[in-house]
Protein backbone atom coordinates (compact mmCIF):
# COMPACT_ATOMS: atom_id res chain seq x y z
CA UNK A 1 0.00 0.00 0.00
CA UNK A 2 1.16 3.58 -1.10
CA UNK A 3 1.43 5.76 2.07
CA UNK A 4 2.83 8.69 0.69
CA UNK A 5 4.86 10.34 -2.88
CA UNK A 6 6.82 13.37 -3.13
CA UNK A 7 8.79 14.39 -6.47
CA UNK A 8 10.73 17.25 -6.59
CA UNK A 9 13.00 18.98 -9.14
CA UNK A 10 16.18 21.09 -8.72
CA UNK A 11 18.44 23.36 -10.59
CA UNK A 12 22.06 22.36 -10.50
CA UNK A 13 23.06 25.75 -11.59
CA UNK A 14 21.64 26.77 -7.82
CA UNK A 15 24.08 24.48 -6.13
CA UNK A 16 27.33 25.56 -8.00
CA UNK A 17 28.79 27.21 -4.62
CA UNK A 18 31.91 29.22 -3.98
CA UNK A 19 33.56 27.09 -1.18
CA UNK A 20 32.50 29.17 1.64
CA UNK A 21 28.61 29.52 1.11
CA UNK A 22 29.19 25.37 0.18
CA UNK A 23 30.31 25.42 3.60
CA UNK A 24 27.58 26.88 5.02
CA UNK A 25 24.93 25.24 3.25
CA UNK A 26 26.27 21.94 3.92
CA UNK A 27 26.10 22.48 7.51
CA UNK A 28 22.62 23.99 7.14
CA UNK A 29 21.19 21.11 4.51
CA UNK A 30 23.57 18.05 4.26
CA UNK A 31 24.53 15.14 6.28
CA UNK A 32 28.20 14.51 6.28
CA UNK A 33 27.98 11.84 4.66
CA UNK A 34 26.16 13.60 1.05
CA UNK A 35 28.82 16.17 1.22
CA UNK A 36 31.75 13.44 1.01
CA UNK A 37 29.83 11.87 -1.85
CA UNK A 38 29.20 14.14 -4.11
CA UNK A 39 32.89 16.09 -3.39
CA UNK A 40 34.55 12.77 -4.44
CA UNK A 41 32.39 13.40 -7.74
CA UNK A 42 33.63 15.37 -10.93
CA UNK A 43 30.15 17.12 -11.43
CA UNK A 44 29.45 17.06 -7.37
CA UNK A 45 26.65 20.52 -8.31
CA UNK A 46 24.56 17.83 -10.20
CA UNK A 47 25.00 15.25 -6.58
CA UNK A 48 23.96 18.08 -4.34
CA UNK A 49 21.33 18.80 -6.44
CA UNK A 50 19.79 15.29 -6.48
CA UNK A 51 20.30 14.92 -2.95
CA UNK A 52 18.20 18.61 -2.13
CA UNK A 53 15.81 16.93 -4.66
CA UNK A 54 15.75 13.63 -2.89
CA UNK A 55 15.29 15.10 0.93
CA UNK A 56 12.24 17.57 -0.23
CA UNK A 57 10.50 14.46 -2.01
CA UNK A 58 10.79 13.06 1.63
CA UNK A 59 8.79 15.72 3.25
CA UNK A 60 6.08 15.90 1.04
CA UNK A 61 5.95 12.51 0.86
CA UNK A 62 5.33 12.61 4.32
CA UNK A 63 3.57 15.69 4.25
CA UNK A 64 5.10 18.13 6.91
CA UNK A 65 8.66 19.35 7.03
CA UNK A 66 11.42 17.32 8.50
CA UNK A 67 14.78 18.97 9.04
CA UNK A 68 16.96 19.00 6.63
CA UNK A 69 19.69 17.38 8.77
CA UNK A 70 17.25 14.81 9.68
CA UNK A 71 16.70 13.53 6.26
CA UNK A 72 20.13 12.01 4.56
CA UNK A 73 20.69 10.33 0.73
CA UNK A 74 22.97 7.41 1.38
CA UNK A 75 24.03 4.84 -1.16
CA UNK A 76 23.59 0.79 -1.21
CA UNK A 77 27.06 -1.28 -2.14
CA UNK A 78 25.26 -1.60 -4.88
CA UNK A 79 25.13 2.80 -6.00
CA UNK A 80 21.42 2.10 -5.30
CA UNK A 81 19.98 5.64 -3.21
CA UNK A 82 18.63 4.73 -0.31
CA UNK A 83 16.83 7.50 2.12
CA UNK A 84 17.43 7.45 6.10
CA UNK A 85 16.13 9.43 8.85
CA UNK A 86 17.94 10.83 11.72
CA UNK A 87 17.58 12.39 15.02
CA UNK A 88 14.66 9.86 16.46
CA UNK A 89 12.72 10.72 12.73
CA UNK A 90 12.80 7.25 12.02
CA UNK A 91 10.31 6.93 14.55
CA UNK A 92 7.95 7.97 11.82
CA UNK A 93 8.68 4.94 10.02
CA UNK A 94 6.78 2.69 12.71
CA UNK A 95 3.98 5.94 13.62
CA UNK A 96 3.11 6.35 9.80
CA UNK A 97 3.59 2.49 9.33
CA UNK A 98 6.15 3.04 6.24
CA UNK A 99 7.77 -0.39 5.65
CA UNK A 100 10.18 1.05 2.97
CA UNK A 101 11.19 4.14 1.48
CA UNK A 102 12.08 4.02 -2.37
CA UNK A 103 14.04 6.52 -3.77
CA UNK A 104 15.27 7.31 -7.38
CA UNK A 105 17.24 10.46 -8.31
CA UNK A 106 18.31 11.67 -11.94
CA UNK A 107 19.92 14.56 -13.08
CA UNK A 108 21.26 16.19 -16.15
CA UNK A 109 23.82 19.13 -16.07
CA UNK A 110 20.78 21.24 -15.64
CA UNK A 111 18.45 19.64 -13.88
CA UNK A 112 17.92 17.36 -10.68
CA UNK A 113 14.97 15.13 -10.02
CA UNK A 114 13.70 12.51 -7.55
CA UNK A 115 10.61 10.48 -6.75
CA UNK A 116 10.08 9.09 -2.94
CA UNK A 117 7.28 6.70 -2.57
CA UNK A 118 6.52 5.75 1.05
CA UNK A 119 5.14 1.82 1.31
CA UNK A 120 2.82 0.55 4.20
């Protein structure tokens, strides 16, 4: 059963930061772990893009605003995305009775876009 869907789109042109406003956006918006993923990437605007993407297809999908710090992309062995809550949010797995979170991302040099379906 479908609990919830967000999709969201970004512009990767909006995440091409000078290294100190990267800095503080990072600390404002991404987990530690995003930020070491998409700086060991070539075209790491596109990554942060997907994963800004990816974290407000959570909320709506959920339907209220979770901090962004509580909300983190992380990656399968496999490369698959994978969402996981923070900071006791993954509590709302078991209150919302969400038994998986499903996550795709895609992006092109101008554009970032992800899908979050929530399954009961």
């Amino acid at each position: 059963m479908i609990i919830g869907i967000g999709i969201d789109l970004a512009e990767v042109e909006r995440y091409r930061f000078d290294p100190v406003k990267r800095a503080w956006f990072a600390r404002k918006v991404y987990t530690e772990e995003e930020m070491a993923y998409a700086m060991r990437k070539r075209n790491w605007p596109e990554r942060l893009a997907g994963f800004f993407a990816a974290k407000e297809a959570t909320r709506k999908a959920f339907g209220h605003a979770i901090p962004w710090g509580a909300v983190g992309v992380s990656h399968e062995r496999s490369g698959k995305p994978v969402i996981r809550l923070y900071r006791g949010y993954d509590a709302l797995l078991e209150r919302r009775g969400v038994r998986a979170i499903h996550l795709t991302i895609t992006h092109t040099a101008t554009t970032a876009a992800a899908v979050v379906v929530l399954e009961g």
